[in-house]
PDB file of N, CA and C in Angstrom:
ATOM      1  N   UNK A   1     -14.476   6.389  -1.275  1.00  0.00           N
ATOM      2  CA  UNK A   1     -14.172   5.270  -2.134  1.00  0.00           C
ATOM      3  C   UNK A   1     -15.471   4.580  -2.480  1.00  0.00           C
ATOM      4  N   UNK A   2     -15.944   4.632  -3.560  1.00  0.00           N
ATOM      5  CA  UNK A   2     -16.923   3.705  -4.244  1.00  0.00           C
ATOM      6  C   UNK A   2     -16.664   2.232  -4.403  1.00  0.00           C
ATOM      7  N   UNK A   3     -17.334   1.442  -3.804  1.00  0.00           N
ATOM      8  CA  UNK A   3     -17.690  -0.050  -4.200  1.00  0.00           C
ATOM      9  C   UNK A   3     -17.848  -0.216  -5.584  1.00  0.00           C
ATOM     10  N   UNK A   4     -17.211  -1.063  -6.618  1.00  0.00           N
ATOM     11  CA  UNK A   4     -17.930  -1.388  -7.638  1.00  0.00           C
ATOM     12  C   UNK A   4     -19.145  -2.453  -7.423  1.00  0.00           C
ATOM     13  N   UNK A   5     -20.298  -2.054  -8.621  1.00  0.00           N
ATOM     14  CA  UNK A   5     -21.381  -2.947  -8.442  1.00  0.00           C
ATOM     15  C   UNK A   5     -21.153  -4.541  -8.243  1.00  0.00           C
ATOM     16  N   UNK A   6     -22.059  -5.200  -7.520  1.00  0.00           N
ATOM     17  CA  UNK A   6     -21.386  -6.481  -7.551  1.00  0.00           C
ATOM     18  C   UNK A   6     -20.451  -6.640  -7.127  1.00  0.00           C
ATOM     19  N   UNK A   7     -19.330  -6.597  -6.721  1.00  0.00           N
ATOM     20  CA  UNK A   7     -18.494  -6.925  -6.004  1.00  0.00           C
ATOM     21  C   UNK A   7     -17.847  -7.196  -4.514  1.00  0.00           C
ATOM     22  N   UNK A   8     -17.330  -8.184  -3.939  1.00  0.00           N
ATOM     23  CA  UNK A   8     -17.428  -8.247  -2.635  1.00  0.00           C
ATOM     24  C   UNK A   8     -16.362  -7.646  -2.167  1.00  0.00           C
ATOM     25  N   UNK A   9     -16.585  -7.565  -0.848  1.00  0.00           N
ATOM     26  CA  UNK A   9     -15.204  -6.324  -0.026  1.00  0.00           C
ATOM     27  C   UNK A   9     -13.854  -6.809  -0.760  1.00  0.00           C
ATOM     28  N   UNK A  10     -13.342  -8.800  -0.472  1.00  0.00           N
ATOM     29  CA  UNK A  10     -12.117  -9.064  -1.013  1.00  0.00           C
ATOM     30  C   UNK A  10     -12.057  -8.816  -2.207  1.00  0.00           C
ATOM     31  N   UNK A  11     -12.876  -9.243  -3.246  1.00  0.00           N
ATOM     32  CA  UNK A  11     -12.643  -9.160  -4.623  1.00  0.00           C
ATOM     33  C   UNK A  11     -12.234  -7.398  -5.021  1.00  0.00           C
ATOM     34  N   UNK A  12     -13.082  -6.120  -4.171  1.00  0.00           N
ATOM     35  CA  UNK A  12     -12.451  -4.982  -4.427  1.00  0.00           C
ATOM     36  C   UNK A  12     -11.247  -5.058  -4.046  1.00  0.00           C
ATOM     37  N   UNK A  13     -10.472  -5.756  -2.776  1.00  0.00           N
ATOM     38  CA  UNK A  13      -9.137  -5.649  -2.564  1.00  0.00           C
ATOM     39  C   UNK A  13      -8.279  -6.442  -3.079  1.00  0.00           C
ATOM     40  N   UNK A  14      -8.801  -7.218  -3.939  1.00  0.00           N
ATOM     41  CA  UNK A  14      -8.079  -8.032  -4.539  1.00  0.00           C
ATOM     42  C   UNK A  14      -8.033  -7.463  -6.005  1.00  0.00           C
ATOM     43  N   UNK A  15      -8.935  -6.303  -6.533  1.00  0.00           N
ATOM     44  CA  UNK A  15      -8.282  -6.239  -7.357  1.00  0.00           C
ATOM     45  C   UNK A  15      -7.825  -4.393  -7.032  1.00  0.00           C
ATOM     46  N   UNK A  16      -7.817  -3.912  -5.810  1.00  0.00           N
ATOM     47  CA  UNK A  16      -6.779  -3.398  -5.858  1.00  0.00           C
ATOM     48  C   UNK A  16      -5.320  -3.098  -5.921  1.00  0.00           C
ATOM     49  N   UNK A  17      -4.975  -4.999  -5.532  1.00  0.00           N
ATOM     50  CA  UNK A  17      -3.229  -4.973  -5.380  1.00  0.00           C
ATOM     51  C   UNK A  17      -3.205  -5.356  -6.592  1.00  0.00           C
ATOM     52  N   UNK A  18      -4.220  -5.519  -7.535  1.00  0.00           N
ATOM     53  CA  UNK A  18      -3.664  -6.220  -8.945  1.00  0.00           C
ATOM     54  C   UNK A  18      -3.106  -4.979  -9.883  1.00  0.00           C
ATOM     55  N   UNK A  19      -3.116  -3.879  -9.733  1.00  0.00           N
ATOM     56  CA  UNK A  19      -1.651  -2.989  -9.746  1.00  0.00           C
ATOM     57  C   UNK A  19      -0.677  -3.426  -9.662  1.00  0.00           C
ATOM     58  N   UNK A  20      -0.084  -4.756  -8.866  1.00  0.00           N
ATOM     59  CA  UNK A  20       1.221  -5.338  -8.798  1.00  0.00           C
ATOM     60  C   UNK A  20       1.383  -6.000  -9.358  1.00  0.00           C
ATOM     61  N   UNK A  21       0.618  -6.530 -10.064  1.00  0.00           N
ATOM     62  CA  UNK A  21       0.502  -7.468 -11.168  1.00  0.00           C
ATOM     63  C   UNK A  21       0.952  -9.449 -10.515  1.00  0.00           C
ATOM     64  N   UNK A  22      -0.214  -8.783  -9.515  1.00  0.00           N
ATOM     65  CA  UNK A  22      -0.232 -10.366  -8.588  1.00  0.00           C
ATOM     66  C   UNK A  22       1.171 -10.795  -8.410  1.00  0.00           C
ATOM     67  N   UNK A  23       2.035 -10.086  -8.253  1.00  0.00           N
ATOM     68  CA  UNK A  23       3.235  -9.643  -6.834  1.00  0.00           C
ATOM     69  C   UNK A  23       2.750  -9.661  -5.920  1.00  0.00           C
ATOM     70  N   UNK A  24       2.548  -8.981  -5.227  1.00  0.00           N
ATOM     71  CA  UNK A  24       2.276  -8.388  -4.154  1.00  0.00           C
ATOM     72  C   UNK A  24       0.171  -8.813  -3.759  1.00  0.00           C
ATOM     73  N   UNK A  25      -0.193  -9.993  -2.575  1.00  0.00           N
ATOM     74  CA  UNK A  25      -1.072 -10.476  -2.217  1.00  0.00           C
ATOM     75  C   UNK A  25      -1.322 -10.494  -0.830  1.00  0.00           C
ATOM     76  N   UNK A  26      -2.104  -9.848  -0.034  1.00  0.00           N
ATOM     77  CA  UNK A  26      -2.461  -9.418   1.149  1.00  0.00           C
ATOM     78  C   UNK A  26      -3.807 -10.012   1.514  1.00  0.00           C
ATOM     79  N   UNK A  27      -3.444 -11.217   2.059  1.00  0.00           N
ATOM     80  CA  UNK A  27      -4.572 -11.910   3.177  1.00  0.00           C
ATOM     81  C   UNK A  27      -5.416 -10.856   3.703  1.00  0.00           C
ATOM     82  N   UNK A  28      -6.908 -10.737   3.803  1.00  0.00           N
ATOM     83  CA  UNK A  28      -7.478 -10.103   4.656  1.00  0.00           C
ATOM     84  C   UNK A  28      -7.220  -9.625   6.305  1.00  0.00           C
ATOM     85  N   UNK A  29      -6.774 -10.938   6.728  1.00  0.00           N
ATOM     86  CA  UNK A  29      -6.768 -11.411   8.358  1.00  0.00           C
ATOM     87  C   UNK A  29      -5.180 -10.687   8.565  1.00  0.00           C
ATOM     88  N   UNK A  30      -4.205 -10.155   7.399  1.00  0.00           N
ATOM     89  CA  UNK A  30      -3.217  -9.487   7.437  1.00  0.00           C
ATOM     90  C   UNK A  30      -3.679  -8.314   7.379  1.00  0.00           C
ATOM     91  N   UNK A  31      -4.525  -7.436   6.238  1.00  0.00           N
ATOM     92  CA  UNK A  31      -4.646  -6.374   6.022  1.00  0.00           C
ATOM     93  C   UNK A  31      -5.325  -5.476   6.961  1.00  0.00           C
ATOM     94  N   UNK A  32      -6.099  -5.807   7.493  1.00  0.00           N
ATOM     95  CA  UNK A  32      -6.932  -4.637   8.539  1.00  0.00           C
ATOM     96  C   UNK A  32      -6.407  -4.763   9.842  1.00  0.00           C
ATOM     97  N   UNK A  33      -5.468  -5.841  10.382  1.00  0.00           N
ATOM     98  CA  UNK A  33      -4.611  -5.269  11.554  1.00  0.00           C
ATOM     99  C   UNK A  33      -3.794  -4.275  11.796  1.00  0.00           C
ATOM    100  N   UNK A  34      -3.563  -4.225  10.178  1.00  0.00           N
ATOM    101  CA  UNK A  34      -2.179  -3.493   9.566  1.00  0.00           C
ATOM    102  C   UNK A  34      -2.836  -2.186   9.569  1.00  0.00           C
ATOM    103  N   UNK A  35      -3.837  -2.125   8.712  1.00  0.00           N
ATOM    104  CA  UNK A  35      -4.578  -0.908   9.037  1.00  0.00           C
ATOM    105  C   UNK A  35      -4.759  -0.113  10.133  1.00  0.00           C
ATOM    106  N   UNK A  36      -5.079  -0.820  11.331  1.00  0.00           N
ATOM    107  CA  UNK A  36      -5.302  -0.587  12.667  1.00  0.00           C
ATOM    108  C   UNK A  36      -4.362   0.468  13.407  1.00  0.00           C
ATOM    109  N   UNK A  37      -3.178  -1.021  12.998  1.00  0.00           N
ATOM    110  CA  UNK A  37      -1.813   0.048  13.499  1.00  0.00           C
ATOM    111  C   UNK A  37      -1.924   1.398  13.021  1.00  0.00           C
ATOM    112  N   UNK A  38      -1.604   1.351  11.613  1.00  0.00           N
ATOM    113  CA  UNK A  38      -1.371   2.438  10.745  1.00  0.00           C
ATOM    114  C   UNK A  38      -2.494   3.700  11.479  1.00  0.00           C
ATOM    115  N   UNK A  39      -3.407   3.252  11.688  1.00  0.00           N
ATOM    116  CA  UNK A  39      -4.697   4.351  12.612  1.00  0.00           C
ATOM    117  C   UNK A  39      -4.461   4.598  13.485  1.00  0.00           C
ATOM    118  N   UNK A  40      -3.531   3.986  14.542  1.00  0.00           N
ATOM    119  CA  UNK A  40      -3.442   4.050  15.958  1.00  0.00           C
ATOM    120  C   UNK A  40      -2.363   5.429  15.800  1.00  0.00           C
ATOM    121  N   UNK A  41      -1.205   4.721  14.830  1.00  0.00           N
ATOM    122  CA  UNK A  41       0.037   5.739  14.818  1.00  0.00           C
ATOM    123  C   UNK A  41      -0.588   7.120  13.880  1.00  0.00           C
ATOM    124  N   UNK A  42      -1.654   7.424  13.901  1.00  0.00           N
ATOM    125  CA  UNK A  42      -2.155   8.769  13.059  1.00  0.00           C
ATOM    126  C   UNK A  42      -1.170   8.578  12.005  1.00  0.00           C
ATOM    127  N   UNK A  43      -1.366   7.877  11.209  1.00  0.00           N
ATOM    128  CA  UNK A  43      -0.515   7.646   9.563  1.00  0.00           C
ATOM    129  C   UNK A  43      -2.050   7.326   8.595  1.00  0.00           C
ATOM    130  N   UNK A  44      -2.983   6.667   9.072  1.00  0.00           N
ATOM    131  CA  UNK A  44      -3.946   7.336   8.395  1.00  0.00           C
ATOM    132  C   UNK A  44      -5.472   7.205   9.056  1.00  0.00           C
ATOM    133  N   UNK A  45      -6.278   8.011   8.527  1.00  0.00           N
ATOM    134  CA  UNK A  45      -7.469   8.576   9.156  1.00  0.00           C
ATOM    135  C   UNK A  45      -8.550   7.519   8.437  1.00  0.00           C
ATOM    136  N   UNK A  46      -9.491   7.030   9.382  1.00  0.00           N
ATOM    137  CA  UNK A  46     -10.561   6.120   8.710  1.00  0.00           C
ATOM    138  C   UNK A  46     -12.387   6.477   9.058  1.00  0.00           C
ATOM    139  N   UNK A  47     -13.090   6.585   8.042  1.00  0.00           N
ATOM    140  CA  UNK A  47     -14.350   6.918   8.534  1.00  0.00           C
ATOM    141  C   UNK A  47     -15.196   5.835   7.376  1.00  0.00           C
ATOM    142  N   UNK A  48     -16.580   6.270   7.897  1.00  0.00           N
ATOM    143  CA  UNK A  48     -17.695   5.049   7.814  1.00  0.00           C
ATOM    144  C   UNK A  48     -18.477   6.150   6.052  1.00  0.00           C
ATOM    145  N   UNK A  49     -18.781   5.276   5.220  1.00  0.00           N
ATOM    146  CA  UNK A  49     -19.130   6.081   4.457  1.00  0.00           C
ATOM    147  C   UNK A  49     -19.999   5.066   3.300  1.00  0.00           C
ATOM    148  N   UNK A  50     -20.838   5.110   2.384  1.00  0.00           N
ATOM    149  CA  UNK A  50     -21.826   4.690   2.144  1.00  0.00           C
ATOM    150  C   UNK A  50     -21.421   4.449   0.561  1.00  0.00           C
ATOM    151  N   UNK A  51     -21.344   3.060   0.141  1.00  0.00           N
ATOM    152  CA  UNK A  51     -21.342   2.798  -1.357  1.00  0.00           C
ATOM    153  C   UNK A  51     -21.989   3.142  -2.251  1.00  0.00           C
ATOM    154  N   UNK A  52     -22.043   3.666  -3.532  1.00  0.00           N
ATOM    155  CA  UNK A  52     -23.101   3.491  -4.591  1.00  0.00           C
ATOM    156  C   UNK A  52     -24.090   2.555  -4.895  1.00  0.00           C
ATOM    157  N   UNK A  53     -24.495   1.384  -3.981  1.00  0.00           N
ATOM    158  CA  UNK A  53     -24.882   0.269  -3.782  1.00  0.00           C
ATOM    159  C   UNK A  53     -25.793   0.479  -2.178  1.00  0.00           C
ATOM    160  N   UNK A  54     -24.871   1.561  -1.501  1.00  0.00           N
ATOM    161  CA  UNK A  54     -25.683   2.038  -0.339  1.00  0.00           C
ATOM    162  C   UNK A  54     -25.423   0.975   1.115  1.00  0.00           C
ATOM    163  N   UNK A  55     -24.053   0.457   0.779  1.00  0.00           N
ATOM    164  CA  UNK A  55     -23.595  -0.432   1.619  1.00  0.00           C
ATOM    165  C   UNK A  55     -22.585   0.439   2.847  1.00  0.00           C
ATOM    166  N   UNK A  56     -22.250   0.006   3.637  1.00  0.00           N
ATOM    167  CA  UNK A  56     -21.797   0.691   4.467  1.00  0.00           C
ATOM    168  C   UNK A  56     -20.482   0.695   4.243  1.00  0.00           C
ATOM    169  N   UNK A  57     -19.202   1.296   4.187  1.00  0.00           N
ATOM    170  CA  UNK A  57     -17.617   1.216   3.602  1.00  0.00           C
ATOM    171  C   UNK A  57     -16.879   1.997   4.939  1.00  0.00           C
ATOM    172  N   UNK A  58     -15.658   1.208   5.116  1.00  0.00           N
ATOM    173  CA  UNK A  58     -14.818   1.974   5.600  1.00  0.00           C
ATOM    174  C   UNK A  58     -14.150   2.912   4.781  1.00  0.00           C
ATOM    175  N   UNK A  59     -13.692   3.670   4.664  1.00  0.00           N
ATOM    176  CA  UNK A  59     -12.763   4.363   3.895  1.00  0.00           C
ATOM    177  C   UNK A  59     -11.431   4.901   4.590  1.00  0.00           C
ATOM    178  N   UNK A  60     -10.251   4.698   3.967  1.00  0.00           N
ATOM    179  CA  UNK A  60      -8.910   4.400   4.491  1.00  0.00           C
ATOM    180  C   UNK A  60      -8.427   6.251   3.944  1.00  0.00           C
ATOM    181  N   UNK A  61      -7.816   7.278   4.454  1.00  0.00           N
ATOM    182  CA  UNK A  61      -7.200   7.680   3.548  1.00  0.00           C
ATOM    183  C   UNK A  61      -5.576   8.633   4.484  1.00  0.00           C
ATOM    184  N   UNK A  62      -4.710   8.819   3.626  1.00  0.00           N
ATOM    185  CA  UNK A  62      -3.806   9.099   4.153  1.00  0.00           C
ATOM    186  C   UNK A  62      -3.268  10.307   4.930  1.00  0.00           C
ATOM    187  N   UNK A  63      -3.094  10.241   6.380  1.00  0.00           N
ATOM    188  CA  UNK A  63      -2.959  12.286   6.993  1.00  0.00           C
ATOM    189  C   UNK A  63      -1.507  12.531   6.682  1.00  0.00           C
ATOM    190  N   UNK A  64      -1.511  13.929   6.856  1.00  0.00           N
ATOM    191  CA  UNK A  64      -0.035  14.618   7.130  1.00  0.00           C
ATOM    192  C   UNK A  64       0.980  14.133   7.660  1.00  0.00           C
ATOM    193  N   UNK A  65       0.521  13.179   8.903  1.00  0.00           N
ATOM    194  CA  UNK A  65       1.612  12.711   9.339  1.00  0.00           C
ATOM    195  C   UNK A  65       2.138  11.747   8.794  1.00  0.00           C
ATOM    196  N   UNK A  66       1.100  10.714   8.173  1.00  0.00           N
ATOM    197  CA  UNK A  66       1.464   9.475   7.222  1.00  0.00           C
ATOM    198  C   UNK A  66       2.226   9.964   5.635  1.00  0.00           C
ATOM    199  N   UNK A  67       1.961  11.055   5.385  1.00  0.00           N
ATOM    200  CA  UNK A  67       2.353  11.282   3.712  1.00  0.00           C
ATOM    201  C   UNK A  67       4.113  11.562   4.508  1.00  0.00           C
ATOM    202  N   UNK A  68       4.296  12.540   5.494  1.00  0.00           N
ATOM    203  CA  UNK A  68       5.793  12.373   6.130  1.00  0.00           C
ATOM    204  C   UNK A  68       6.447  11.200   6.522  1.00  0.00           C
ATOM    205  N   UNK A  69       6.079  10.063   6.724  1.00  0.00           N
ATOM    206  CA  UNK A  69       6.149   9.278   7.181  1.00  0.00           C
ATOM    207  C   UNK A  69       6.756   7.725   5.702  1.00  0.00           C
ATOM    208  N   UNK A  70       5.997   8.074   4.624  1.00  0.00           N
ATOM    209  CA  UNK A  70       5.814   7.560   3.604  1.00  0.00           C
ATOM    210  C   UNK A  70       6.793   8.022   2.587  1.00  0.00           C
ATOM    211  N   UNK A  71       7.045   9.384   3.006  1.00  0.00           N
ATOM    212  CA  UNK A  71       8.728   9.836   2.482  1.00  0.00           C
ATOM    213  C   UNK A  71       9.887   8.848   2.875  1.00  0.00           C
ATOM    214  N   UNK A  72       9.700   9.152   4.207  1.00  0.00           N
ATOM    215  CA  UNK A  72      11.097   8.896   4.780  1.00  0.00           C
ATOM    216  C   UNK A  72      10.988   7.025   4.528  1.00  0.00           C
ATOM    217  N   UNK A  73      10.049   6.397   4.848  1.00  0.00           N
ATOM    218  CA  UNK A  73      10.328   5.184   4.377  1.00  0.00           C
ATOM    219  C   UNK A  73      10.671   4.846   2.543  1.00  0.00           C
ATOM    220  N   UNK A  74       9.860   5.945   1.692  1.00  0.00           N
ATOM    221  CA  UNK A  74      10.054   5.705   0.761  1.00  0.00           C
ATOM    222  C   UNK A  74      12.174   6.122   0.075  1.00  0.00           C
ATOM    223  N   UNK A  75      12.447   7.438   0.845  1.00  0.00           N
ATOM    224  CA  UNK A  75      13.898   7.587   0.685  1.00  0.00           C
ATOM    225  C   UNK A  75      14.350   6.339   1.710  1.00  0.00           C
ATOM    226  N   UNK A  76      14.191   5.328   2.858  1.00  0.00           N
ATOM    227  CA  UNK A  76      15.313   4.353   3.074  1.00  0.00           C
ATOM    228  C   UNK A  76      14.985   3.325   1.672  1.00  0.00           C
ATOM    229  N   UNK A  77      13.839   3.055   1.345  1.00  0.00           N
ATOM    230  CA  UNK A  77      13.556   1.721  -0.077  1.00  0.00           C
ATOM    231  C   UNK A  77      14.216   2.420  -0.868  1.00  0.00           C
ATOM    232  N   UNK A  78      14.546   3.700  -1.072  1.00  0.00           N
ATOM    233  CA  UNK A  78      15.320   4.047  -2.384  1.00  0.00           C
ATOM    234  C   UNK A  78      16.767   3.501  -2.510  1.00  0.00           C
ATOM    235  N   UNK A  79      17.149   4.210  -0.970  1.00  0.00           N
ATOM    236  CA  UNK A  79      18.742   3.568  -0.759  1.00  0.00           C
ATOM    237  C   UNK A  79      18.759   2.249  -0.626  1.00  0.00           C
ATOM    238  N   UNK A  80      18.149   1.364  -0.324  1.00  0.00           N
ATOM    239  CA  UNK A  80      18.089   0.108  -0.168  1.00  0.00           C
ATOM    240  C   UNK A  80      18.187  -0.829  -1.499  1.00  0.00           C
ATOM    241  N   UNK A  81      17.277  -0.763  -2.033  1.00  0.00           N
ATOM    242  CA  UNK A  81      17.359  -0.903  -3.343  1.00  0.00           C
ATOM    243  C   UNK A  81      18.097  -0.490  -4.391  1.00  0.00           C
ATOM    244  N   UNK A  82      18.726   0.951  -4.444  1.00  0.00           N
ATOM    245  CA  UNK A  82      20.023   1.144  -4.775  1.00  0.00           C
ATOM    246  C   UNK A  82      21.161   0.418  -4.712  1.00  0.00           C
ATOM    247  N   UNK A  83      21.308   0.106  -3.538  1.00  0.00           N
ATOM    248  CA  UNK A  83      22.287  -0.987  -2.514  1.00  0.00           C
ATOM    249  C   UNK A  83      22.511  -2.393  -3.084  1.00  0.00           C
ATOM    250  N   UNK A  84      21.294  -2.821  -2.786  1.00  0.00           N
ATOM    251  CA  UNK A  84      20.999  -4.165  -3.864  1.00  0.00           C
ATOM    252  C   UNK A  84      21.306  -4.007  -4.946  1.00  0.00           C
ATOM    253  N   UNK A  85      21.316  -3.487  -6.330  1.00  0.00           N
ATOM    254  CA  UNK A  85      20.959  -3.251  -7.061  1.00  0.00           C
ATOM    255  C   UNK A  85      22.547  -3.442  -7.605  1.00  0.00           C
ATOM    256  N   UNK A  86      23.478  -2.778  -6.542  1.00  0.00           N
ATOM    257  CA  UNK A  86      24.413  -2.163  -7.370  1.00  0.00           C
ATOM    258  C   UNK A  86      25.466  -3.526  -6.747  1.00  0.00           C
ATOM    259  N   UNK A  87      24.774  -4.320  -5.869  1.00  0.00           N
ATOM    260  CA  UNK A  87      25.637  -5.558  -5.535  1.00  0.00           C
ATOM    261  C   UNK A  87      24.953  -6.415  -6.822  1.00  0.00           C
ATOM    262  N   UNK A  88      24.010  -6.682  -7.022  1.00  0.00           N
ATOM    263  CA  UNK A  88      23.549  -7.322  -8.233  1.00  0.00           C
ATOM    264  C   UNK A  88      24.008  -7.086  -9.431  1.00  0.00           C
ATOM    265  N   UNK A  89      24.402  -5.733 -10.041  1.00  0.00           N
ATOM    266  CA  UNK A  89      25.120  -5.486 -11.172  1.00  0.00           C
ATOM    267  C   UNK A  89      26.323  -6.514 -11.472  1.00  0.00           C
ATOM    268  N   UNK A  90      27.344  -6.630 -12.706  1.00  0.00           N
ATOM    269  CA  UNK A  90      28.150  -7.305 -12.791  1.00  0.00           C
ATOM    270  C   UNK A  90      29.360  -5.790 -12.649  1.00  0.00           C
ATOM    271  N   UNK A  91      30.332  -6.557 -11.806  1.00  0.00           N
ATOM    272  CA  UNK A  91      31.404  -5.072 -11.882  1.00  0.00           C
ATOM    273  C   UNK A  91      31.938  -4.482 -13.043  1.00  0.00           C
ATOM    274  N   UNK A  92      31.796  -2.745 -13.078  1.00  0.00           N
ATOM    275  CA  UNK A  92      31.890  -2.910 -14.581  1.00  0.00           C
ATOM    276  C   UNK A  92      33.744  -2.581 -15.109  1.00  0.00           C
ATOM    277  N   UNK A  93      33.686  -2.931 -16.168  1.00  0.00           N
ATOM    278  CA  UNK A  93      34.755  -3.261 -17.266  1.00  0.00           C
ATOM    279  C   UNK A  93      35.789  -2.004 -16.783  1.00  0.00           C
ATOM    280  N   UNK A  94      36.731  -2.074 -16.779  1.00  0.00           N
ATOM    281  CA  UNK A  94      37.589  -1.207 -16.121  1.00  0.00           C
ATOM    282  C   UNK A  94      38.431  -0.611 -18.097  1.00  0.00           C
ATOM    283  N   UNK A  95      38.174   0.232 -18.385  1.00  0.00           N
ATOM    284  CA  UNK A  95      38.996   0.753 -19.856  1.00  0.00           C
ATOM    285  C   UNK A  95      40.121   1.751 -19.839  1.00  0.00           C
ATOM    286  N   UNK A  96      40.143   1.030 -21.251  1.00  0.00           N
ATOM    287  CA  UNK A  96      41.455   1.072 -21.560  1.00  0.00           C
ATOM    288  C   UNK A  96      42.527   2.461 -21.209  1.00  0.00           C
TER     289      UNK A  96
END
């Protein structure tokens, strides 16, 4: 993962969640505990690696066991949200 020039560690992670379109905002002092875990449980692998700037970077990226892992949570958010979704609907029109 490349550093952009100029930029500080938060501001790269800050504008990585801006994909969510500033939904979704992750405190620092939240994010790298979280990380931790996620390392401890081999869901993902982290090494030391050197910016275009020549700064020192962690780099986060995801193993085998985490991409399995990222299924199965991603199929319960499917049903879940399904779930919701379909209590949120209005019941529909019963015809003629």
């Amino acid at each position: 993962m490349n550093e952009p020039r100029g930029l500080s560690r938060i501001e790269l992670l800050q504008g990585t969640l801006a994909s969510s379109h500033d939904v979704l905002q992750v405190d620092t002092g939240s994010l790298y505990p979280a990380l931790h875990r996620l390392e401890r449980q081999a869901w993902i692998a982290a090494e030391w690696s050197k910016s275009e700037n020549k700064q020192r970077v962690r780099v986060y990226t995801l193993t085998a066991k985490g991409r399995k892992q990222l299924e199965r949570e991603r199929s319960q958010w499917e049903q879940l949200s399904h779930a919701i979704a379909a209590i949120l609907l209005p019941p529909a029109e019963s015809e003629p």
